[in-house]
PDB file of N, CA and C in Angstrom:
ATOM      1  N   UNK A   1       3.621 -16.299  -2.337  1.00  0.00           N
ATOM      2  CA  UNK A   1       2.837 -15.090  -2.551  1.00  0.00           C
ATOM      3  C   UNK A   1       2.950 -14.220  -1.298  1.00  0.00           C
ATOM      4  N   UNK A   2       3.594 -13.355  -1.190  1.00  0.00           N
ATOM      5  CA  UNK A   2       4.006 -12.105   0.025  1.00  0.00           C
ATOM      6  C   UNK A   2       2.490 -11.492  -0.003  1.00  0.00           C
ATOM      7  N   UNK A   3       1.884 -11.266  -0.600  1.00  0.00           N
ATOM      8  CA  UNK A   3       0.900 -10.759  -0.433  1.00  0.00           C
ATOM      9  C   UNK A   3      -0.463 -11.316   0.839  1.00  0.00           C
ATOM     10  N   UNK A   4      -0.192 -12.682   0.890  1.00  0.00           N
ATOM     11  CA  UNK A   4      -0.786 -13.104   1.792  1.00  0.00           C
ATOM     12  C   UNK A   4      -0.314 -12.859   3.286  1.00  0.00           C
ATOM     13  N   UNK A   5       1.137 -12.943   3.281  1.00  0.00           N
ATOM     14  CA  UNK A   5       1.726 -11.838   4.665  1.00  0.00           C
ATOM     15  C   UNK A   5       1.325 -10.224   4.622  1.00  0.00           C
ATOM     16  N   UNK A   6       1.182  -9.997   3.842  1.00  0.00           N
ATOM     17  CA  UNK A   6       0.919  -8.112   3.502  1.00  0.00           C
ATOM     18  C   UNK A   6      -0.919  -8.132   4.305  1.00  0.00           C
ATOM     19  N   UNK A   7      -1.292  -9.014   3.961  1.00  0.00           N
ATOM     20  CA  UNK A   7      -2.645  -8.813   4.278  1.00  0.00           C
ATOM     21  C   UNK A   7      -2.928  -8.909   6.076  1.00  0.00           C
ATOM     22  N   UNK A   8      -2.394 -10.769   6.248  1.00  0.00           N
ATOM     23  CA  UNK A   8      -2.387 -10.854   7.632  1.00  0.00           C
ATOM     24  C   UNK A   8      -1.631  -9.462   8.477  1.00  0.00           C
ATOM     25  N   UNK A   9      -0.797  -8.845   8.172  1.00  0.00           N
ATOM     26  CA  UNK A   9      -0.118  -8.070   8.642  1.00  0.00           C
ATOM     27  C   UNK A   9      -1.615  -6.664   8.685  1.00  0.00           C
ATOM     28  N   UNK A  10      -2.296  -6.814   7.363  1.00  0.00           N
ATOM     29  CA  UNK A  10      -3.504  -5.103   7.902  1.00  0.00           C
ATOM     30  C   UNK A  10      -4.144  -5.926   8.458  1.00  0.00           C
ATOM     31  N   UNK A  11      -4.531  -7.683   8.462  1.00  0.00           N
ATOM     32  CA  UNK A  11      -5.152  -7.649  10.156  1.00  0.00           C
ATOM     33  C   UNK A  11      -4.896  -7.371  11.237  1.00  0.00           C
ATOM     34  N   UNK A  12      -3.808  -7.576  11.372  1.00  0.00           N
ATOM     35  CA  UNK A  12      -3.065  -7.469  12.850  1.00  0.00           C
ATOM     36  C   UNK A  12      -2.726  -6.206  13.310  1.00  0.00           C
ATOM     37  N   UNK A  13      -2.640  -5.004  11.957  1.00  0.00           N
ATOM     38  CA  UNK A  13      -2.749  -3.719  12.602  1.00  0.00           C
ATOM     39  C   UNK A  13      -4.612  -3.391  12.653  1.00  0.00           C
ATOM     40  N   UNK A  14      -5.195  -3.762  12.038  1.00  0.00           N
ATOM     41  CA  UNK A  14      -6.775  -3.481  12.800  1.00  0.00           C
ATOM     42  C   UNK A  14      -6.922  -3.925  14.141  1.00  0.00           C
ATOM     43  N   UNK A  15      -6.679  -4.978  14.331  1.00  0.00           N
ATOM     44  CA  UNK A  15      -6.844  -5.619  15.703  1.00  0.00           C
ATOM     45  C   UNK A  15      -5.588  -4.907  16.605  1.00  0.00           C
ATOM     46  N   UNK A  16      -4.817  -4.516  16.301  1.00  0.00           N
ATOM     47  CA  UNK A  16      -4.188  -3.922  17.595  1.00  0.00           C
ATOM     48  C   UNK A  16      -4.783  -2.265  17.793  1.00  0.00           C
ATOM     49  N   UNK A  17      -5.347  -1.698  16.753  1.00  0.00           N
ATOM     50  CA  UNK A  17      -5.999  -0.375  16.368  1.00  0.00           C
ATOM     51  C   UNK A  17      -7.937  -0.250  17.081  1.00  0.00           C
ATOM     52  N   UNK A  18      -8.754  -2.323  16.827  1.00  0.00           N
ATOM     53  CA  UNK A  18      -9.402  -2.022  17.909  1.00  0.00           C
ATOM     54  C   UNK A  18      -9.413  -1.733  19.190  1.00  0.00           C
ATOM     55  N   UNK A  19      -8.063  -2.843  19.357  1.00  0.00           N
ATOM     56  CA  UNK A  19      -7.546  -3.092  21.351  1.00  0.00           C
ATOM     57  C   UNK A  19      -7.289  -1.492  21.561  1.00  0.00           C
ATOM     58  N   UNK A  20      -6.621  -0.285  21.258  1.00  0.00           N
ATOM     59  CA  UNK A  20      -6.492   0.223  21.799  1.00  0.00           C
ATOM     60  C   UNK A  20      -7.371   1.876  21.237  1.00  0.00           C
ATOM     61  N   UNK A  21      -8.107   1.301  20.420  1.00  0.00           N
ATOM     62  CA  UNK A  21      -9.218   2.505  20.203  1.00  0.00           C
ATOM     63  C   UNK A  21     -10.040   2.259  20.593  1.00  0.00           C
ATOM     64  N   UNK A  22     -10.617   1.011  20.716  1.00  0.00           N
ATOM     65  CA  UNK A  22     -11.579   0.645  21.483  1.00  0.00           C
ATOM     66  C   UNK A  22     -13.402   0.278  20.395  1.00  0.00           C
ATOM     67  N   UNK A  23     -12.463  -0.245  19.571  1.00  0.00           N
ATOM     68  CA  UNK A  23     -14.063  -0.770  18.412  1.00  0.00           C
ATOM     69  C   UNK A  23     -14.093  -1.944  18.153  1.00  0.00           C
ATOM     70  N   UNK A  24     -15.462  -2.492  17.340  1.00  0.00           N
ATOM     71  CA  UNK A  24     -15.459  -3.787  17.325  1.00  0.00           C
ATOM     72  C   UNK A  24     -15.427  -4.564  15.946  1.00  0.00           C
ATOM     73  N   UNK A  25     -15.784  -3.445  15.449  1.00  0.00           N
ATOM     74  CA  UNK A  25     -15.813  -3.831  13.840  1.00  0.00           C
ATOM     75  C   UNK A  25     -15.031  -3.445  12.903  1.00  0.00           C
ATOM     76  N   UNK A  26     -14.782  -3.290  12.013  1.00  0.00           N
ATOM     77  CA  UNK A  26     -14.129  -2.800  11.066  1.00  0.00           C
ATOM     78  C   UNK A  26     -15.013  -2.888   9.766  1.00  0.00           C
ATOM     79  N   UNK A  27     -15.359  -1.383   8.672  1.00  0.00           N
ATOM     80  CA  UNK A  27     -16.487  -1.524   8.048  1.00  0.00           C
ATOM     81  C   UNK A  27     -15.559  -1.685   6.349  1.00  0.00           C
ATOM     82  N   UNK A  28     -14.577  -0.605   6.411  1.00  0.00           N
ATOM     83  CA  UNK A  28     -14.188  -0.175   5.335  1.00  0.00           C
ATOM     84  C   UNK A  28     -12.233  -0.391   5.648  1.00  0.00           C
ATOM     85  N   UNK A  29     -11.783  -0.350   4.662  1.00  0.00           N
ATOM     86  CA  UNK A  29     -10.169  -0.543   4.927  1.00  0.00           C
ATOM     87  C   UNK A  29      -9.544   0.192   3.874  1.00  0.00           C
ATOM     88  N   UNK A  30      -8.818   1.569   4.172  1.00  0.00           N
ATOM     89  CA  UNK A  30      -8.112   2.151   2.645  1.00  0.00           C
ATOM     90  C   UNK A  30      -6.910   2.088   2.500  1.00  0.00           C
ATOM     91  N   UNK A  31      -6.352   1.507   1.984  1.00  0.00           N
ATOM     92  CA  UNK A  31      -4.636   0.999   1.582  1.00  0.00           C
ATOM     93  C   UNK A  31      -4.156   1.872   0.732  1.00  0.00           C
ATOM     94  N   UNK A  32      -3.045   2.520   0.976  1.00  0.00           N
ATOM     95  CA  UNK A  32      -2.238   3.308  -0.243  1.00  0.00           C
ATOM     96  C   UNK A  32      -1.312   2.212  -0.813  1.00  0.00           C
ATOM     97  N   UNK A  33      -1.081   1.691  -2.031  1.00  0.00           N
ATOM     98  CA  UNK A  33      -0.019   0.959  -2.371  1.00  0.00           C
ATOM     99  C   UNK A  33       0.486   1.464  -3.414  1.00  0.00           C
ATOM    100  N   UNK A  34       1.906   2.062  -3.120  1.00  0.00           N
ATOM    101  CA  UNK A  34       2.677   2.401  -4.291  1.00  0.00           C
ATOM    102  C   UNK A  34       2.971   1.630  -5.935  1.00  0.00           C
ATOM    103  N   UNK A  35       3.160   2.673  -6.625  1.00  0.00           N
ATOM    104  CA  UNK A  35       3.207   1.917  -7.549  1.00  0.00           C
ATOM    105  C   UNK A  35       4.795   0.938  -7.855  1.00  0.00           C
ATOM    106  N   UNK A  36       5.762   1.171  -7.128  1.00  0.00           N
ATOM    107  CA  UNK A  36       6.933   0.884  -7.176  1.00  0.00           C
ATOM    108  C   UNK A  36       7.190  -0.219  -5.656  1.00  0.00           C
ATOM    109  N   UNK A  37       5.722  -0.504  -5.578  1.00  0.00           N
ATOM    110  CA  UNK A  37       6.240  -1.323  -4.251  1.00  0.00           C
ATOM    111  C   UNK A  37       5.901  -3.064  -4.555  1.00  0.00           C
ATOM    112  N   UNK A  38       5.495  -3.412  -5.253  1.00  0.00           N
ATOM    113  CA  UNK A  38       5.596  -4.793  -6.152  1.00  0.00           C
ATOM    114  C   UNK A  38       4.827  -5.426  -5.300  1.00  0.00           C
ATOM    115  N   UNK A  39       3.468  -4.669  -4.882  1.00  0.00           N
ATOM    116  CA  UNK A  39       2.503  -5.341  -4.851  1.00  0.00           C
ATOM    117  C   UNK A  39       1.301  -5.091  -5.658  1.00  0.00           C
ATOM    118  N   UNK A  40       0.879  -6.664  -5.889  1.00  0.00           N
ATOM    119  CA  UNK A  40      -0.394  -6.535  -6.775  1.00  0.00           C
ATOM    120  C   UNK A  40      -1.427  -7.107  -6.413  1.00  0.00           C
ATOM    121  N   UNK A  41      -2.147  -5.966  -6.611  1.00  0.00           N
ATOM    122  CA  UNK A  41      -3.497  -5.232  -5.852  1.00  0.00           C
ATOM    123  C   UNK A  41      -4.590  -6.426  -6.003  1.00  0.00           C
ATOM    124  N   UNK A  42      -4.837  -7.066  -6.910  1.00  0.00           N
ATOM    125  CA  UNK A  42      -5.824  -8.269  -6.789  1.00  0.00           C
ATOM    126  C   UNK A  42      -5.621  -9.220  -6.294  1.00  0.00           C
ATOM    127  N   UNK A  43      -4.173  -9.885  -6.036  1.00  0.00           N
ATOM    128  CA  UNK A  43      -3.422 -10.743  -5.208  1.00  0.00           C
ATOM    129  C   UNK A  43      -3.826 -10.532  -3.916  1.00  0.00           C
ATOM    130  N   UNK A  44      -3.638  -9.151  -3.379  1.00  0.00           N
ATOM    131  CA  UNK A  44      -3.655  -8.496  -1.831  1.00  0.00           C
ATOM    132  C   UNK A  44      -5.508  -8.653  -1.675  1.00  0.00           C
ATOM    133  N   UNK A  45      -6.038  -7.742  -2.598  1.00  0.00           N
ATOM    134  CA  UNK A  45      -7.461  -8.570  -2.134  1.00  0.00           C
ATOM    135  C   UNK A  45      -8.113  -9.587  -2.213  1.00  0.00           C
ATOM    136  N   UNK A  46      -7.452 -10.347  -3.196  1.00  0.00           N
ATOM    137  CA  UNK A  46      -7.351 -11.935  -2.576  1.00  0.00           C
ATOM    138  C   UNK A  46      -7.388 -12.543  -1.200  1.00  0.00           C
ATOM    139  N   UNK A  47      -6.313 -12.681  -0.850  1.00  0.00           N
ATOM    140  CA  UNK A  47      -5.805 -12.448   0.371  1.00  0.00           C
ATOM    141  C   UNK A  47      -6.698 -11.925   1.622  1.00  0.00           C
ATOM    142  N   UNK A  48      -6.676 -10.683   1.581  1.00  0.00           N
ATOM    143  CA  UNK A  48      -7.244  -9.957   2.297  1.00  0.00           C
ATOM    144  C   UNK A  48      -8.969 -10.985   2.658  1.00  0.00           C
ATOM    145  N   UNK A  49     -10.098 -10.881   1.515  1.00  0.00           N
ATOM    146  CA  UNK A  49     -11.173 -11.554   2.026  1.00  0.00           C
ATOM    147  C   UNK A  49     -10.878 -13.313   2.621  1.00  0.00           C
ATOM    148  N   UNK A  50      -9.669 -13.688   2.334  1.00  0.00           N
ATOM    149  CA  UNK A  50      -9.722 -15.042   2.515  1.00  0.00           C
ATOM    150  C   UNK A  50      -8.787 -14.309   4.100  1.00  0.00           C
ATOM    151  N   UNK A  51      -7.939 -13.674   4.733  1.00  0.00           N
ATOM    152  CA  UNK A  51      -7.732 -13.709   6.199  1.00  0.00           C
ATOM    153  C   UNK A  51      -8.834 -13.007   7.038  1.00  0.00           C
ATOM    154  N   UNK A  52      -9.481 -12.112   6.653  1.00  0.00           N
ATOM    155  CA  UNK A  52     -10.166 -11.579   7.439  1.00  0.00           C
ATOM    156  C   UNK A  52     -11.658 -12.520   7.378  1.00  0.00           C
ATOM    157  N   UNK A  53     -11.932 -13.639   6.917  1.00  0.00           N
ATOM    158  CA  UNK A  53     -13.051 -14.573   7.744  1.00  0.00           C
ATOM    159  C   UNK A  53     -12.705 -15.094   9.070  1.00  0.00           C
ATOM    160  N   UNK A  54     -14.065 -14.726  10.126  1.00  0.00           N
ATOM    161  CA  UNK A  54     -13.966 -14.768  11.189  1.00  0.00           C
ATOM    162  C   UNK A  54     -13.178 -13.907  12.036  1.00  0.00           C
ATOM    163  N   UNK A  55     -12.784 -12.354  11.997  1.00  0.00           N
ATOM    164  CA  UNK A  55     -12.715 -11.609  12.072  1.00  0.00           C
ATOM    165  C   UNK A  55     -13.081 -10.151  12.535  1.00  0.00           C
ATOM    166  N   UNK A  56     -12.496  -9.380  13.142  1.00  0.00           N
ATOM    167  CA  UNK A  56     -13.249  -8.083  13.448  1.00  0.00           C
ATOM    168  C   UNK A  56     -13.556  -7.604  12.226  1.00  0.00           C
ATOM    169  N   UNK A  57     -12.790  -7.502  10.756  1.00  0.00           N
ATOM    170  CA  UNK A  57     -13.149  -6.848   9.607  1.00  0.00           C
ATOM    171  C   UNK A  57     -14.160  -8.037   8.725  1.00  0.00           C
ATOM    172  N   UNK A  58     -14.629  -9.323   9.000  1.00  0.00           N
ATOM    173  CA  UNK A  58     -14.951  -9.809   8.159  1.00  0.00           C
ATOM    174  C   UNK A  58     -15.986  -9.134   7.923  1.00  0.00           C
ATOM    175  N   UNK A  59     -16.102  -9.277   6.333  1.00  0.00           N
ATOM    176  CA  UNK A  59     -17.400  -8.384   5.230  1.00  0.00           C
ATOM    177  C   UNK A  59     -16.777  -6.741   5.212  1.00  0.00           C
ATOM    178  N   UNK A  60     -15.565  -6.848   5.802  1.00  0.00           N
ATOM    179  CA  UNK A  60     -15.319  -5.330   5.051  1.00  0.00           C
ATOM    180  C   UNK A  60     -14.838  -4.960   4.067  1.00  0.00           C
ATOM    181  N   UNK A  61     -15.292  -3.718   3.331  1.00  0.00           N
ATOM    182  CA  UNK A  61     -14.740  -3.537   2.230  1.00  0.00           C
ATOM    183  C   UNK A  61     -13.062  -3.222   1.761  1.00  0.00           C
ATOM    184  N   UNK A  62     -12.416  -3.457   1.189  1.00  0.00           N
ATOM    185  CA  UNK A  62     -10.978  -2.995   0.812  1.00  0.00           C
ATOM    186  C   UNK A  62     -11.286  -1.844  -0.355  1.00  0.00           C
ATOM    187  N   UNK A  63     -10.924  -0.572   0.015  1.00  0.00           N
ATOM    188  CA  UNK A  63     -10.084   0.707  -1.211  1.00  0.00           C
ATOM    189  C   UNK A  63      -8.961   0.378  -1.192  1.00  0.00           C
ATOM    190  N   UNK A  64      -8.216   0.487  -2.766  1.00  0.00           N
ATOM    191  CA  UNK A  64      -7.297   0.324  -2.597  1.00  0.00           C
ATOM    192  C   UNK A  64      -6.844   1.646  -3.389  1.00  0.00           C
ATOM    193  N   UNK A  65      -5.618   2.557  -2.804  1.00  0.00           N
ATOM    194  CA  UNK A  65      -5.582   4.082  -4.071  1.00  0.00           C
ATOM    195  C   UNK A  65      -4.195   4.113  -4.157  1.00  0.00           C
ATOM    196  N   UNK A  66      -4.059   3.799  -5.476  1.00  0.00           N
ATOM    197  CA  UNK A  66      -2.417   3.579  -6.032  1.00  0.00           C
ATOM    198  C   UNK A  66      -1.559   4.712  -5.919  1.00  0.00           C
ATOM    199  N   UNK A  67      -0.312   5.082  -5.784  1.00  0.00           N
ATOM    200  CA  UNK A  67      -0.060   6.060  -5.599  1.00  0.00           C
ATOM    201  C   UNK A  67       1.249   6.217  -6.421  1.00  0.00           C
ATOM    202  N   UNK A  68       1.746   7.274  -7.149  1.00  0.00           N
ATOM    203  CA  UNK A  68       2.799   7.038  -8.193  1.00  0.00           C
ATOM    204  C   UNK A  68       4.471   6.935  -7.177  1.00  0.00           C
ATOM    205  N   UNK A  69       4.828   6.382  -8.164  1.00  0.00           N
ATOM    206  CA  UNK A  69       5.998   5.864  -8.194  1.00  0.00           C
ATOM    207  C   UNK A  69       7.040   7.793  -7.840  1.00  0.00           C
ATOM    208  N   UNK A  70       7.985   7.750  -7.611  1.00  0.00           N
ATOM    209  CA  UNK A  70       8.695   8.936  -7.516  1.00  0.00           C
ATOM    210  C   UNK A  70      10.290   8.922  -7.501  1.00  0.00           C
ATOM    211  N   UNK A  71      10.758  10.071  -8.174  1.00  0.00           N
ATOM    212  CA  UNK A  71      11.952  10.155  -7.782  1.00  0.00           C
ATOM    213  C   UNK A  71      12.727  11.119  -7.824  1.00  0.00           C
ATOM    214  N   UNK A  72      14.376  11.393  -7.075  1.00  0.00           N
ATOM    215  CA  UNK A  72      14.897  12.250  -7.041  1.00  0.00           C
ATOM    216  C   UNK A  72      16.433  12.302  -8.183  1.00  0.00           C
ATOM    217  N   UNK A  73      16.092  12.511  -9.281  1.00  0.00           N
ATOM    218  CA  UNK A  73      17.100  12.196 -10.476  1.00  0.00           C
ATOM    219  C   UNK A  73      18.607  13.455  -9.805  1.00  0.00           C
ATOM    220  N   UNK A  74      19.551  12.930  -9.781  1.00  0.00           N
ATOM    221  CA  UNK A  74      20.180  13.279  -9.316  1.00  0.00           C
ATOM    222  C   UNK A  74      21.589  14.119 -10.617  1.00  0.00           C
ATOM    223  N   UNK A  75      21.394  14.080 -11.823  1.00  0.00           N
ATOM    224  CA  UNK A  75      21.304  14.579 -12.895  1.00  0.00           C
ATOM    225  C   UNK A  75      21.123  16.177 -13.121  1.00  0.00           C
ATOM    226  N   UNK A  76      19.712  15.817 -13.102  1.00  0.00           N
ATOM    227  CA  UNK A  76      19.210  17.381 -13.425  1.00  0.00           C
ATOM    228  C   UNK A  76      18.223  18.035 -12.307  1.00  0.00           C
ATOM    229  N   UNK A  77      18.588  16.774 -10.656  1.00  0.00           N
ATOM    230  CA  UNK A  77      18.219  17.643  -9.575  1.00  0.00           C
ATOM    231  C   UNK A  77      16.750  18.068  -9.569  1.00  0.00           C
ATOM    232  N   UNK A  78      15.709  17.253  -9.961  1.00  0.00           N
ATOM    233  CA  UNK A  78      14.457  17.543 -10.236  1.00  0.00           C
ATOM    234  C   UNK A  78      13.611  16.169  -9.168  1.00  0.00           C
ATOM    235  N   UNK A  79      12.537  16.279  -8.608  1.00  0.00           N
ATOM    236  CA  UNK A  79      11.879  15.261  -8.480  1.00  0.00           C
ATOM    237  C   UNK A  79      10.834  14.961  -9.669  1.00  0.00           C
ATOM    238  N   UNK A  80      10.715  13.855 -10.175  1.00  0.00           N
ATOM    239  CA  UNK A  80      10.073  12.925 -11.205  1.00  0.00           C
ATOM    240  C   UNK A  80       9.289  11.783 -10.992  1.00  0.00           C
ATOM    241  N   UNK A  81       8.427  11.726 -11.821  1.00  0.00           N
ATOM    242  CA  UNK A  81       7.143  10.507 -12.013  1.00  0.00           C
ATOM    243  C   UNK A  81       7.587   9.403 -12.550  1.00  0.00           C
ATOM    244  N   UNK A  82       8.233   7.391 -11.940  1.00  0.00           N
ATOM    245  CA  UNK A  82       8.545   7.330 -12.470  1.00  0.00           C
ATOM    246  C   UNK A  82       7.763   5.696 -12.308  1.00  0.00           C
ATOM    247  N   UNK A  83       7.923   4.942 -13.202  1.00  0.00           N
ATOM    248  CA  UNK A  83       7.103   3.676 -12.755  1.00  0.00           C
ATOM    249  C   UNK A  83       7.389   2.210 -12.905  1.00  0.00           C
ATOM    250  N   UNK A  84       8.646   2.806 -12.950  1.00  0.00           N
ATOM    251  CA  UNK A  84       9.352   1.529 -12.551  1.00  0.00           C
ATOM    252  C   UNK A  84      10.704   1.995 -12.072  1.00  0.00           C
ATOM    253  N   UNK A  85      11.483   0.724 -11.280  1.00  0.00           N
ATOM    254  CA  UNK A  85      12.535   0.856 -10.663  1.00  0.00           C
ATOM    255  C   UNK A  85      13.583   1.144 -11.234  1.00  0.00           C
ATOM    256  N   UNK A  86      13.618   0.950 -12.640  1.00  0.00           N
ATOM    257  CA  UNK A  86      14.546   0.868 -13.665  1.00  0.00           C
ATOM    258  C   UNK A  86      14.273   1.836 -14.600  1.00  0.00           C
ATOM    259  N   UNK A  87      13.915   3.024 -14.584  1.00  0.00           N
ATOM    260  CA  UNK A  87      13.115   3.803 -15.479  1.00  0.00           C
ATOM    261  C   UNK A  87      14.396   4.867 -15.669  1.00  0.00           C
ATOM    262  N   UNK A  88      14.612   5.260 -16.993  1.00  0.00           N
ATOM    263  CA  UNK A  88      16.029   6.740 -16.870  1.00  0.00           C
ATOM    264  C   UNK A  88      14.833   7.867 -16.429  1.00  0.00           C
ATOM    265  N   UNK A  89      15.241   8.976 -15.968  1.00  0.00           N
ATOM    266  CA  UNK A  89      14.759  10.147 -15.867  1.00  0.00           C
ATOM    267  C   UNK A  89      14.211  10.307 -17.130  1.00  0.00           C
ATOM    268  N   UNK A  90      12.528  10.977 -16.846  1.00  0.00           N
ATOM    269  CA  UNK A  90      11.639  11.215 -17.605  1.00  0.00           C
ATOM    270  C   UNK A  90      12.067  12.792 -18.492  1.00  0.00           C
ATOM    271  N   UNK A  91      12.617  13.683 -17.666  1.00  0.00           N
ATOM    272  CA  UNK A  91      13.449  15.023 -18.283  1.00  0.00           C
ATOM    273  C   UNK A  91      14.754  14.740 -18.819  1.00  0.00           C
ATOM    274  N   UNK A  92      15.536  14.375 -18.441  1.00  0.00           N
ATOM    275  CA  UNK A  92      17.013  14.532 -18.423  1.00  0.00           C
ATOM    276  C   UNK A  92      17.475  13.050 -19.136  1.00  0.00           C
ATOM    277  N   UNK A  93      16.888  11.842 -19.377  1.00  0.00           N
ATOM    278  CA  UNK A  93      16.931  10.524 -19.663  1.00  0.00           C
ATOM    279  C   UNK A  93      18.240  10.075 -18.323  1.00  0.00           C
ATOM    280  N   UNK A  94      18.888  10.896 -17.314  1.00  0.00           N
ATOM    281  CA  UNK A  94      19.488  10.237 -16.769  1.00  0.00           C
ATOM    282  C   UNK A  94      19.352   9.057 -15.785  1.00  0.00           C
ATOM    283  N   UNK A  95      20.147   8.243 -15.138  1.00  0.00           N
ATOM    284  CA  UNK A  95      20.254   6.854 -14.577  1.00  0.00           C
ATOM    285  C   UNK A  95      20.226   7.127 -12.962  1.00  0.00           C
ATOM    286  N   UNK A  96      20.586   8.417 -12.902  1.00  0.00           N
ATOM    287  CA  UNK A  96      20.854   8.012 -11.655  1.00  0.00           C
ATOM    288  C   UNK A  96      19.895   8.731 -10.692  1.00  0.00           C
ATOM    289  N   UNK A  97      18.966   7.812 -10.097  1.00  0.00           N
ATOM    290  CA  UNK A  97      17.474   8.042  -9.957  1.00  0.00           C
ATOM    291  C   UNK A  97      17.747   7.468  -8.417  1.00  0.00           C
ATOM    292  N   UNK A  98      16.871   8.059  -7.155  1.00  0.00           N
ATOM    293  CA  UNK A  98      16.707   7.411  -5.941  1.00  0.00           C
ATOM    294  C   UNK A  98      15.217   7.589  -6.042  1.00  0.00           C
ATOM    295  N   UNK A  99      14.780   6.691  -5.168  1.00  0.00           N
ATOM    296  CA  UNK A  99      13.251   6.983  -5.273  1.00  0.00           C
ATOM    297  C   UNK A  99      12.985   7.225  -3.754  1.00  0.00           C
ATOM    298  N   UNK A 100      12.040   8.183  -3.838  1.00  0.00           N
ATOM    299  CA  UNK A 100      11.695   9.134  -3.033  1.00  0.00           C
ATOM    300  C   UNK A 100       9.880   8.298  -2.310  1.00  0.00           C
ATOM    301  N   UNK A 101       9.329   8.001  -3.004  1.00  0.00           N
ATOM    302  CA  UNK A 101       8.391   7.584  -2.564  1.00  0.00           C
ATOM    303  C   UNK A 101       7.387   6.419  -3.733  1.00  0.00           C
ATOM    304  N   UNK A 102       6.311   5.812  -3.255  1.00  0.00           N
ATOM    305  CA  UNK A 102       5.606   4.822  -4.121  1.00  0.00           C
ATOM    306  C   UNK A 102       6.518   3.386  -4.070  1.00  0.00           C
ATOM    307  N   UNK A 103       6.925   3.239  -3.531  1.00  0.00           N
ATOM    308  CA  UNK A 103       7.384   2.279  -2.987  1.00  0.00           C
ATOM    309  C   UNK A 103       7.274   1.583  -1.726  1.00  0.00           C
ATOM    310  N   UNK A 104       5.887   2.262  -1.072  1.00  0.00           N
ATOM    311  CA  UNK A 104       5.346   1.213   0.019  1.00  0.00           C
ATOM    312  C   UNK A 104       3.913   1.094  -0.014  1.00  0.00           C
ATOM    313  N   UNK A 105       3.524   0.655   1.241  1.00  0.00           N
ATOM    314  CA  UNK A 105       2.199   0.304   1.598  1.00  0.00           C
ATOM    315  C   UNK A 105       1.697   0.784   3.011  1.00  0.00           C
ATOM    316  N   UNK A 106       0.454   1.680   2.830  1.00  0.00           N
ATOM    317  CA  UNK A 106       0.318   1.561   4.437  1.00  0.00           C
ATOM    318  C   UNK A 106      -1.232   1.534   4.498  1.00  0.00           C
ATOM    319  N   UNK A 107      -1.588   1.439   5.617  1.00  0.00           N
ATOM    320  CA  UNK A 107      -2.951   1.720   6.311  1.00  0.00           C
ATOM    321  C   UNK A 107      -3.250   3.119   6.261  1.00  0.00           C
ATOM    322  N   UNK A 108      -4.272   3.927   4.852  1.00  0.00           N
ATOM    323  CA  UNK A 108      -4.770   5.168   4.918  1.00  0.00           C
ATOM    324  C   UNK A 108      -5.251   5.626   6.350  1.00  0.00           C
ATOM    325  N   UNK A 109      -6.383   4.686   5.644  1.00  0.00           N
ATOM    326  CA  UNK A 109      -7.636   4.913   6.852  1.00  0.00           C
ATOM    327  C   UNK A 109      -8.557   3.842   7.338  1.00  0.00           C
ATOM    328  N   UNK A 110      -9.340   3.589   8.436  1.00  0.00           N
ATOM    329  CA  UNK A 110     -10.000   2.648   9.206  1.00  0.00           C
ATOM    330  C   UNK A 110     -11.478   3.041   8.771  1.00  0.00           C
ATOM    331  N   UNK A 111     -12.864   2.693   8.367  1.00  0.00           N
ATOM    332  CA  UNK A 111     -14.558   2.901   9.016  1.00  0.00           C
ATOM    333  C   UNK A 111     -14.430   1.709   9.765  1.00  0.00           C
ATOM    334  N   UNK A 112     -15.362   1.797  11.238  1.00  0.00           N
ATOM    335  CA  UNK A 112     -15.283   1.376  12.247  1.00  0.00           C
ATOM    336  C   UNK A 112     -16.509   1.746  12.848  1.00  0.00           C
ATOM    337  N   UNK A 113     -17.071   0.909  13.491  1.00  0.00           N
ATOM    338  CA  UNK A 113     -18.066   0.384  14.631  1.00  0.00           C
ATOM    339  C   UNK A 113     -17.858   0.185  15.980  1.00  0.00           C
TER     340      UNK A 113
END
């Protein structure tokens, strides 16, 4: 389950984000996770409350705000909504698709003490 590395990993950017902001807590945690980035979101907060016991974030809350999938169809030269990796162009039905974004994960935003 990668997701349990995905998580330890937003501990380790809180804790390097207290060391050098200078806080002690962590209240709230907002994650963007794409929709094309093959993580799943109840897995990760899984995860998430089981690494952060004993913790600067323990008892904090996780947002999590999905964000669409995207791409640059190279066809009919349009960017498109798309939601999966394998999807033809939603205008043009063409194949040949790069994706442009929704395919990661990051740290929105921090609430902090």
């Amino acid at each position: 389950m990668h997701e349990m590395s995905l998580a330890e990993g937003v501990l380790q950017i809180m804790e390097d984000q207290a060391q050098s902001q200078n806080f002690t807590k962590v209240k709230t945690v907002w994650l963007e996770i794409g929709q094309l980035s093959h993580v799943d979101p109840d897995a990760l907060s899984f995860c998430f409350d089981a690494v952060i016991k004993g913790s600067l974030a323990e008892g904090a809350k996780l947002e999590i705000i999905r964000t669409p999938g995207q791409a640059w169809c190279h066809d009919c030269m349009e960017q498109v909504n798309v939601s999966s990796l394998v999807d033809d162009c939603p205008k043009c039905g063409g194949h040949r698709l790069q994706v442009t974004d929704g395919d990661d994960m990051r740290v929105k935003e921090l609430e902090v003490d």
